[in-house]
N, C-alpha and C. Protein backbone atom coordinates (compact mmCIF):
# COMPACT_ATOMS: atom_id res chain seq x y z
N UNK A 1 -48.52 16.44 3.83
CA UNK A 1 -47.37 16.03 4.61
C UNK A 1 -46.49 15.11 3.76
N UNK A 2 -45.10 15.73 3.89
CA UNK A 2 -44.11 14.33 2.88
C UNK A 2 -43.62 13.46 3.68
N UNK A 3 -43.61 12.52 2.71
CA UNK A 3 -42.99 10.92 3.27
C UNK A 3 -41.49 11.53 4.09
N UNK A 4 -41.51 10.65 5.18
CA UNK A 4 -39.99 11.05 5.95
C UNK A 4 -39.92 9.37 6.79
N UNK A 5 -38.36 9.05 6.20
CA UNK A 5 -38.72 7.80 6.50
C UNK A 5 -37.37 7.83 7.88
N UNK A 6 -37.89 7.25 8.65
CA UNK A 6 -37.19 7.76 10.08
C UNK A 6 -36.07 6.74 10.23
N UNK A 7 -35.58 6.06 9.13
CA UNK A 7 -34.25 5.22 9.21
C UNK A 7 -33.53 6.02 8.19
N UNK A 8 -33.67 7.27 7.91
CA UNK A 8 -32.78 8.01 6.56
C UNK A 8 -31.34 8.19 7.21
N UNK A 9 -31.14 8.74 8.52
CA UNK A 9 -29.75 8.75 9.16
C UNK A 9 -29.11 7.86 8.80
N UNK A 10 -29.32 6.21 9.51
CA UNK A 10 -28.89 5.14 9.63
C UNK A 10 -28.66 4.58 7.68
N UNK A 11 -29.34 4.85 7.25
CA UNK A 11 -29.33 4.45 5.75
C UNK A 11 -28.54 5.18 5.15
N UNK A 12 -28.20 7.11 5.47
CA UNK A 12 -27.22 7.57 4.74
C UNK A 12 -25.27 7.46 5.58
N UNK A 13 -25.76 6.66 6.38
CA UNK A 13 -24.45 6.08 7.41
C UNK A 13 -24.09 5.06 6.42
N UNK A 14 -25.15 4.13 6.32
CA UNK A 14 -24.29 2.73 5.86
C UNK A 14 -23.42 3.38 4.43
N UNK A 15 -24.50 3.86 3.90
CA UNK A 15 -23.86 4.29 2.33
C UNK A 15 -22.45 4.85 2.12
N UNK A 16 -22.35 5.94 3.12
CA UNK A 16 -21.07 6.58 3.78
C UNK A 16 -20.20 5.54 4.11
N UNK A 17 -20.31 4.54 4.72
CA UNK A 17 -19.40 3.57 4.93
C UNK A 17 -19.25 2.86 4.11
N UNK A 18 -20.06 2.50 3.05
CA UNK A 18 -19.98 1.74 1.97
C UNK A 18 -19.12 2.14 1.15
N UNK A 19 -19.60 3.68 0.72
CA UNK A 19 -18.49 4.29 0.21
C UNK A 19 -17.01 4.08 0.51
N UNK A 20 -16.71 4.69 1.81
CA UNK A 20 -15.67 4.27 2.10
C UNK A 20 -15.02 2.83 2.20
N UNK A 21 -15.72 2.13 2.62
CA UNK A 21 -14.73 0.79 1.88
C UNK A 21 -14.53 0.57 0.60
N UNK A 22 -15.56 0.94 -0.31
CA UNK A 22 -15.14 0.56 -2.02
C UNK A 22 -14.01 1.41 -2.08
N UNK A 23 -13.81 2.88 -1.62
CA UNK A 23 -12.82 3.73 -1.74
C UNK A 23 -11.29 2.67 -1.44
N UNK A 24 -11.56 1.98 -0.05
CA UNK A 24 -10.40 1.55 0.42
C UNK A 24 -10.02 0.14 -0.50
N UNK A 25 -10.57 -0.38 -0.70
CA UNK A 25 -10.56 -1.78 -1.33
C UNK A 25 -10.34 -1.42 -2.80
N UNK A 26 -10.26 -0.27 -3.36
CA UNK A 26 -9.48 0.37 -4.56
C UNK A 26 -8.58 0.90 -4.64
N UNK A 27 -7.67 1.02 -3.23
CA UNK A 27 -6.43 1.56 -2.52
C UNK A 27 -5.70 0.26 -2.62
N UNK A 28 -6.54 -0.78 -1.70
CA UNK A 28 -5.52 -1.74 -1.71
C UNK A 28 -5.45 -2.09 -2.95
N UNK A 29 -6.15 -2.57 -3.57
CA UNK A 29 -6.17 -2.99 -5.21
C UNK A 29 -4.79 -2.89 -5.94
N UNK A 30 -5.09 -1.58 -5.99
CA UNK A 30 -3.79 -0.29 -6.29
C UNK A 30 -2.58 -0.82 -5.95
N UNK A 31 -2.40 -1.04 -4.64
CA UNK A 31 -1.37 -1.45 -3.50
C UNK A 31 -1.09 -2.42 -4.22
N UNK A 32 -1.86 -3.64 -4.20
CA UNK A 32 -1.75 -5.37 -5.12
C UNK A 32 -0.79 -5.33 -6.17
N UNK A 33 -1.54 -4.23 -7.27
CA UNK A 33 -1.07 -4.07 -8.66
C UNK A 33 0.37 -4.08 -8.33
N UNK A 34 0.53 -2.89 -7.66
CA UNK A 34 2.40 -2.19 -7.51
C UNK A 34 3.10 -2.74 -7.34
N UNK A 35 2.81 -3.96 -5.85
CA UNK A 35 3.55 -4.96 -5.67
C UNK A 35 3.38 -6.11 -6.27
N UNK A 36 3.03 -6.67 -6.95
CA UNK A 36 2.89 -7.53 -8.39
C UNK A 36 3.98 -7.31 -9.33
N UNK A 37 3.95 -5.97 -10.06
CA UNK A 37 4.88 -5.28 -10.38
C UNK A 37 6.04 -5.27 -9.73
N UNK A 38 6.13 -4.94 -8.79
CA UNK A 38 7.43 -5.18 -8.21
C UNK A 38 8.14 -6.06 -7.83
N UNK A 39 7.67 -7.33 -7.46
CA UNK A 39 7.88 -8.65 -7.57
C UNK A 39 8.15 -9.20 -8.74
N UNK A 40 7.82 -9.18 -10.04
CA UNK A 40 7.71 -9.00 -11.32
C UNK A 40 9.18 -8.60 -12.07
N UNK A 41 9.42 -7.62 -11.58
CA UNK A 41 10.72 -6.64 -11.76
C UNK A 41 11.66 -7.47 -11.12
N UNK A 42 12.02 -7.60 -9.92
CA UNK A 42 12.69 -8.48 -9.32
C UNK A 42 13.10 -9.41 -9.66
N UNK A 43 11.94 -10.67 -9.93
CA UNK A 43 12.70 -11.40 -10.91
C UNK A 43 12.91 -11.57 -12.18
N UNK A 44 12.57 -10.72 -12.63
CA UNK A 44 13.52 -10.20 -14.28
C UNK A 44 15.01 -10.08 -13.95
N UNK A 45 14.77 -9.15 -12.88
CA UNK A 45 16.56 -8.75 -12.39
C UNK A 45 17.00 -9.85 -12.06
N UNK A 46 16.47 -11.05 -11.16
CA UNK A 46 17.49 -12.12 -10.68
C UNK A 46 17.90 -13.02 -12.08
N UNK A 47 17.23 -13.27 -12.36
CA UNK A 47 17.09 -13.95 -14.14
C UNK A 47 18.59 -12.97 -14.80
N UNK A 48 18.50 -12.22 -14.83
CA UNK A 48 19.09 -11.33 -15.91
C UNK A 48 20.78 -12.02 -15.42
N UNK A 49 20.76 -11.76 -13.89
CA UNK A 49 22.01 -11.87 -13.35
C UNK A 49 22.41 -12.95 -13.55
N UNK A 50 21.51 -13.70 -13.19
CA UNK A 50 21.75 -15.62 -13.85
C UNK A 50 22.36 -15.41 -14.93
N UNK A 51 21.69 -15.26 -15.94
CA UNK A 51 21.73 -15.34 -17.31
C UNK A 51 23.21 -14.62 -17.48
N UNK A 52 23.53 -13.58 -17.33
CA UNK A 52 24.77 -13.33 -17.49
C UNK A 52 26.32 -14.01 -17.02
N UNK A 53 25.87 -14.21 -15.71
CA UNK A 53 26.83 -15.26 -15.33
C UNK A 53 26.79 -16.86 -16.30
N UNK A 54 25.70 -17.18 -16.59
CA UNK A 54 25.83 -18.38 -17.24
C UNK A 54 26.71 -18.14 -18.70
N UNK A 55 26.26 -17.08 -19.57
CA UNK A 55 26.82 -16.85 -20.35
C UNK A 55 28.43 -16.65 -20.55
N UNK A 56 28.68 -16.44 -19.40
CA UNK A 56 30.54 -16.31 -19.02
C UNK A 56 31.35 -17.76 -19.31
N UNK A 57 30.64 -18.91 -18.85
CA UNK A 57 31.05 -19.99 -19.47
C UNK A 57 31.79 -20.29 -17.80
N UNK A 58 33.01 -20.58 -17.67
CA UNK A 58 34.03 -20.89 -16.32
C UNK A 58 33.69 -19.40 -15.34
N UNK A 59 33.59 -19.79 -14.10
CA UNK A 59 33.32 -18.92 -13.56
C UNK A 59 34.35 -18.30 -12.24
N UNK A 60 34.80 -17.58 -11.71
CA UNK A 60 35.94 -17.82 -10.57
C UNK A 60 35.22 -17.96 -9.56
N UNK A 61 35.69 -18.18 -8.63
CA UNK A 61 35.25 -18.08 -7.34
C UNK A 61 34.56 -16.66 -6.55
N UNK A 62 35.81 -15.73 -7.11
CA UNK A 62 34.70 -14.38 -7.41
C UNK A 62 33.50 -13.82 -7.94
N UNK A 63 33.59 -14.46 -8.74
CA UNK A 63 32.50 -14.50 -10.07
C UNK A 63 31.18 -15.34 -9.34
N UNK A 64 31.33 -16.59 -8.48
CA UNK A 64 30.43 -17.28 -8.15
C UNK A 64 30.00 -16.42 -6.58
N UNK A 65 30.81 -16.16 -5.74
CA UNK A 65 30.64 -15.29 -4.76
C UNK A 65 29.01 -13.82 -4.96
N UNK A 66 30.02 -13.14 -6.07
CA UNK A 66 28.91 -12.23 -6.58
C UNK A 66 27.80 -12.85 -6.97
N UNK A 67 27.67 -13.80 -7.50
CA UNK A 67 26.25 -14.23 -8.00
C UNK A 67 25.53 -14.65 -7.62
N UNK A 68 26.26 -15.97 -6.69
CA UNK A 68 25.77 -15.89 -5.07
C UNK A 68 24.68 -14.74 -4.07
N UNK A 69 25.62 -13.53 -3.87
CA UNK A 69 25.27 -12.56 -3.61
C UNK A 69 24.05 -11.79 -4.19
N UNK A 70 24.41 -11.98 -5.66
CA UNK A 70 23.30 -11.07 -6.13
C UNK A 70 22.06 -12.00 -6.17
N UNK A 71 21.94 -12.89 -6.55
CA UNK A 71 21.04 -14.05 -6.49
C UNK A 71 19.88 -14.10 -4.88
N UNK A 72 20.73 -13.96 -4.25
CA UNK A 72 20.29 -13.79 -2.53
C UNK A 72 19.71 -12.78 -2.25
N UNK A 73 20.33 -11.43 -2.41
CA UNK A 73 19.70 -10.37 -2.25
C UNK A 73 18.26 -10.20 -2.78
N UNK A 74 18.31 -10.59 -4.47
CA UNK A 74 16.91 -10.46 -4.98
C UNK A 74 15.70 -11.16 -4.56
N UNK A 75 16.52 -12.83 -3.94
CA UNK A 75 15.53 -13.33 -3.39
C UNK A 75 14.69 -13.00 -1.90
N UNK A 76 15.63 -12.37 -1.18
CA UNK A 76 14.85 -11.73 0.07
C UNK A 76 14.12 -10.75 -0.48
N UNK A 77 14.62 -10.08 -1.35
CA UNK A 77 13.42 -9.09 -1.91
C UNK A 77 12.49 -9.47 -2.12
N UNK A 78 12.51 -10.30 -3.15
CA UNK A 78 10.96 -10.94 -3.07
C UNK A 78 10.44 -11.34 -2.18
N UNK A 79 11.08 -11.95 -1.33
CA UNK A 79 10.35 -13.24 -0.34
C UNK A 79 9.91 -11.82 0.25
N UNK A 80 10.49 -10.78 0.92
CA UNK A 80 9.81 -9.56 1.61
C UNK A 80 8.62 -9.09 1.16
N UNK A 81 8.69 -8.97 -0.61
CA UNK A 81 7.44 -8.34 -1.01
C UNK A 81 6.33 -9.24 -1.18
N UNK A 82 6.68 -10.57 -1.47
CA UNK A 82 5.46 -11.57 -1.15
C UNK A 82 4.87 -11.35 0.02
N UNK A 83 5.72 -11.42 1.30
CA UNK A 83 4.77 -11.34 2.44
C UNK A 83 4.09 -10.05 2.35
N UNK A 84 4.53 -8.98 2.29
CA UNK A 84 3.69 -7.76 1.91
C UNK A 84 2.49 -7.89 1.20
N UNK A 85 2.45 -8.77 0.31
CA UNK A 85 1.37 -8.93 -0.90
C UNK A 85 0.20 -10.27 0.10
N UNK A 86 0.96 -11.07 0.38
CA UNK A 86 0.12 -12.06 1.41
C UNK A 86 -0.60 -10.72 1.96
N UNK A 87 -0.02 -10.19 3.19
CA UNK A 87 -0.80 -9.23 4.05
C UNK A 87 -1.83 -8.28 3.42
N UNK A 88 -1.79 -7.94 2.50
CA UNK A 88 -2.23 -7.18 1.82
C UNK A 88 -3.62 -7.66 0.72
N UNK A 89 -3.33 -9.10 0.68
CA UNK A 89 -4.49 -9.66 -0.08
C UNK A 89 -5.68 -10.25 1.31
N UNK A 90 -4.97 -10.28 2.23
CA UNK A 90 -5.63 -11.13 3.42
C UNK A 90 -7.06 -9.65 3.63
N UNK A 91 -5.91 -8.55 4.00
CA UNK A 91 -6.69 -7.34 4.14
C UNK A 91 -7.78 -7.05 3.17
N UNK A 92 -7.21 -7.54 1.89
CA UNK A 92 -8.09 -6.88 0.71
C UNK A 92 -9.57 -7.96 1.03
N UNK A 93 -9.33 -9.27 1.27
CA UNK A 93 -10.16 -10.04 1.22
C UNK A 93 -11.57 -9.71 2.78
N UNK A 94 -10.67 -9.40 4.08
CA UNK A 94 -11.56 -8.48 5.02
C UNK A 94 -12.33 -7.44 4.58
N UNK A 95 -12.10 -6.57 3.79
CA UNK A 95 -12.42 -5.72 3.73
C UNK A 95 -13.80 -5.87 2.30
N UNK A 96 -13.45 -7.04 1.53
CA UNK A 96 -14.37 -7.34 0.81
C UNK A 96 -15.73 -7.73 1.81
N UNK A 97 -15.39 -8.31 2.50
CA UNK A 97 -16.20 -8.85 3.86
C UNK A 97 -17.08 -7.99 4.16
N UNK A 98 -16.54 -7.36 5.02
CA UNK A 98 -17.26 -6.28 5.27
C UNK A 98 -17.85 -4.82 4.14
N UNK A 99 -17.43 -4.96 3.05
CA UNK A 99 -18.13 -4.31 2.22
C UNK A 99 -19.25 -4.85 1.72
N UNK A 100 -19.32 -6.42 1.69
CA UNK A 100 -20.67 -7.06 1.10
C UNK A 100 -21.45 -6.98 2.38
N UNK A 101 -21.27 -7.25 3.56
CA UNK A 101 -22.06 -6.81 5.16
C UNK A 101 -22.79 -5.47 4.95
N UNK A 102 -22.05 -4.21 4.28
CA UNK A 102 -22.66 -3.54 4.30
C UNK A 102 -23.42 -3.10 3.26
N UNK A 103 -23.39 -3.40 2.41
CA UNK A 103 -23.94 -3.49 1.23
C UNK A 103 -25.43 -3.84 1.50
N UNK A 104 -25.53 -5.66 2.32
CA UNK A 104 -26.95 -5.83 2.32
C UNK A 104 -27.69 -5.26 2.99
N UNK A 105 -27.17 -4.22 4.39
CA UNK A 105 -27.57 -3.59 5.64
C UNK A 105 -28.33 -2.36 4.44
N UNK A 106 -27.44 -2.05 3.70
CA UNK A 106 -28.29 -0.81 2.66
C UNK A 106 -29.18 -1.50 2.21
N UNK A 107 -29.04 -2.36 1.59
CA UNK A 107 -30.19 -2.66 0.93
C UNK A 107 -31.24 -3.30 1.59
N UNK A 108 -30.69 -3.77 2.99
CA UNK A 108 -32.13 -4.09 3.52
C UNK A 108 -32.83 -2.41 3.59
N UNK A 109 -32.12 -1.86 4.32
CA UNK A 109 -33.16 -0.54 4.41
C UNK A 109 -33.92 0.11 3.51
N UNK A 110 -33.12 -0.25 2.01
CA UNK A 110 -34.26 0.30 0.85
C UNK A 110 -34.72 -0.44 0.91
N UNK A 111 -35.15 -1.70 1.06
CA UNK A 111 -36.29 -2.51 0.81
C UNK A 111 -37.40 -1.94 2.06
N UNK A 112 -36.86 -1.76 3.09
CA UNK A 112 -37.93 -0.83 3.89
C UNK A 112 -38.14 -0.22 3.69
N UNK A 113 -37.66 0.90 3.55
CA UNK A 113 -37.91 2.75 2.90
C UNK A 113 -38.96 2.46 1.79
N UNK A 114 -38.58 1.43 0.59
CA UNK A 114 -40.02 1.08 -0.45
C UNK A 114 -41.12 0.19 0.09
N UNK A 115 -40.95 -0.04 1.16
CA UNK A 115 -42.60 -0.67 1.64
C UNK A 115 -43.14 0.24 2.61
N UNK A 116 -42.09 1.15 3.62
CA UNK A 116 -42.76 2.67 4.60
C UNK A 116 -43.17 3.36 3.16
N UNK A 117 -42.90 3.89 2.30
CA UNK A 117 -43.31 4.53 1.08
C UNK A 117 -44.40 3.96 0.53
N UNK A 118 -44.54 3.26 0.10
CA UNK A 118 -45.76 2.34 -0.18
C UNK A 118 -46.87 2.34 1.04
N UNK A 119 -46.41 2.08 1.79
CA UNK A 119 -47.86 2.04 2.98
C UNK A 119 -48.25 3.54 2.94
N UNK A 120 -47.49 4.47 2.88
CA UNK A 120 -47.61 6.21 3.18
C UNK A 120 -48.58 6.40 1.31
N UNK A 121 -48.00 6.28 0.65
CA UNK A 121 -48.83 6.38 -0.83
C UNK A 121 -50.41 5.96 -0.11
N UNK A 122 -50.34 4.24 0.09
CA UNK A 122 -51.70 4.03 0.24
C UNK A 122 -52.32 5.29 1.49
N UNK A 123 -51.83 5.39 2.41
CA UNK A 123 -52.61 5.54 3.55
C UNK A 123 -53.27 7.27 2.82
N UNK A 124 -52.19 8.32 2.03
CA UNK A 124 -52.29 9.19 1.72
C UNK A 124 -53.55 9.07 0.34
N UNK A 125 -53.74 7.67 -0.81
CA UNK A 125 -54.70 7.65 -1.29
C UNK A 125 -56.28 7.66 -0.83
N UNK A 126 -55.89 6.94 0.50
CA UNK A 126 -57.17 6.39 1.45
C UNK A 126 -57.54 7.99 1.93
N UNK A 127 -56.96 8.60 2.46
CA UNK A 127 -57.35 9.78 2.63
C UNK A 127 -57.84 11.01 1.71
N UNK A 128 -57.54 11.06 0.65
CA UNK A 128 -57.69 11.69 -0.52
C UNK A 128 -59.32 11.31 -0.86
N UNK A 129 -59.18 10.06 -1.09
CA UNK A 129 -60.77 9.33 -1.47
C UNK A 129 -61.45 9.51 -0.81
N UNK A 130 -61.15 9.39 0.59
CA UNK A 130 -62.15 10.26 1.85
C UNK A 130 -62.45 11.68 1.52
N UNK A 131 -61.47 12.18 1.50
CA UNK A 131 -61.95 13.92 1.52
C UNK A 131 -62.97 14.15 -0.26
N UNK A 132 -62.61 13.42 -1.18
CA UNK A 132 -63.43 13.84 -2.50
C UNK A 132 -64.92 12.97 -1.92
N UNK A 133 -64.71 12.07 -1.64
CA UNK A 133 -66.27 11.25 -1.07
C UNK A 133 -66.76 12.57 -0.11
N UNK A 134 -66.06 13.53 0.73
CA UNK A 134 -66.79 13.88 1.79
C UNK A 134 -67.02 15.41 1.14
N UNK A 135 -66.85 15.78 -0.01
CA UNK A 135 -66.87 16.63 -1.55
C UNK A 135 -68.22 16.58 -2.20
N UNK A 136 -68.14 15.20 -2.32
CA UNK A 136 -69.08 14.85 -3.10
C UNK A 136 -70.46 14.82 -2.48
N UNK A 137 -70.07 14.17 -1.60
CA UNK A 137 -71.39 13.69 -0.09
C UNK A 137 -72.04 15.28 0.26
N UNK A 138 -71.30 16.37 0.40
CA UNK A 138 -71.24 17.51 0.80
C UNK A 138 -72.36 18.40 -0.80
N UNK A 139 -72.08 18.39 -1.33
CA UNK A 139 -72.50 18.67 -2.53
C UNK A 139 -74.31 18.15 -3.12
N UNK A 140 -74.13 16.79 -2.99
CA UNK A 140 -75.11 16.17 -2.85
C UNK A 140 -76.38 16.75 -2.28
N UNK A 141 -75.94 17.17 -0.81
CA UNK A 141 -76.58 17.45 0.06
C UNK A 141 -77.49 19.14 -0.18
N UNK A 142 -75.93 19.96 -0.21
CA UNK A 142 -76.37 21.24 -0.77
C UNK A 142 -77.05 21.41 -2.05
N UNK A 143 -77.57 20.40 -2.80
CA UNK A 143 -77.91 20.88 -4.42
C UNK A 143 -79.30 20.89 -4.37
């Protein structure tokens, strides 16, 4: 008879879910990077616009209007993609959560599965030694 260890469902569940969060928590990751990057970009661009206007020397009122403008715009951009990136690290950090939760739920169960395995080895040696003793005993008898 083979070992069948009667938590294998529940043990190939967690794994499945395990899976799937490392899957997801390498999505958001992903997600992090882009908007990093993109935040990144942004203010290169607000910089740039600075920088050019400064370089003009006297500026008009037009001139300060636009820069104004452009200056503003980039900054809601960011400030938008920061909060995106807040939300997004908050998530990443849940989801770490619950990936280490499930992590130990697996590994408690292999630590069971190797001691139900272990008791099944012995109980299956104990029996073995019985049947060659009852071999031997048998033999004995007939010789």
């Amino acid at each position: 008879m083979a070992f069948k260890f009667r938590l294998q469902r529940i043990y190939a569940v967690r794994r499945k879910e395990e899976e799937t969060l490392k899957n997801e928590l390498s999505k958001i990751s992903e997600k992090i990077e882009n908007l990093r990057s993109i935040i990144q970009q942004l203010t290169i661009e607000k910089k740039k616009i600075e920088n050019n206007f400064l370089r003009k020397g006297l500026l008009s009122k037009k001139d300060l209007l636009e820069l104004e403008r452009g200056i503003r715009f980039y900054e809601m951009e960011i400030e938008k993609y920061q909060k995106e990136l807040q939300e997004l690290l908050k998530e990443q950090e849940n989801i770490r959560k619950s990936l280490l939760e499930k992590m130990k739920e697996r590994k408690m169960l292999e630590k069971l599965r190797e001691r139900k395995l272990k008791e099944y080895q012995a109980e299956e040696n104990l029996k073995e030694r019985k049947r060659m003793d009852e071999i031997a005993e048998r033999k004995f008898w007939w010789s």
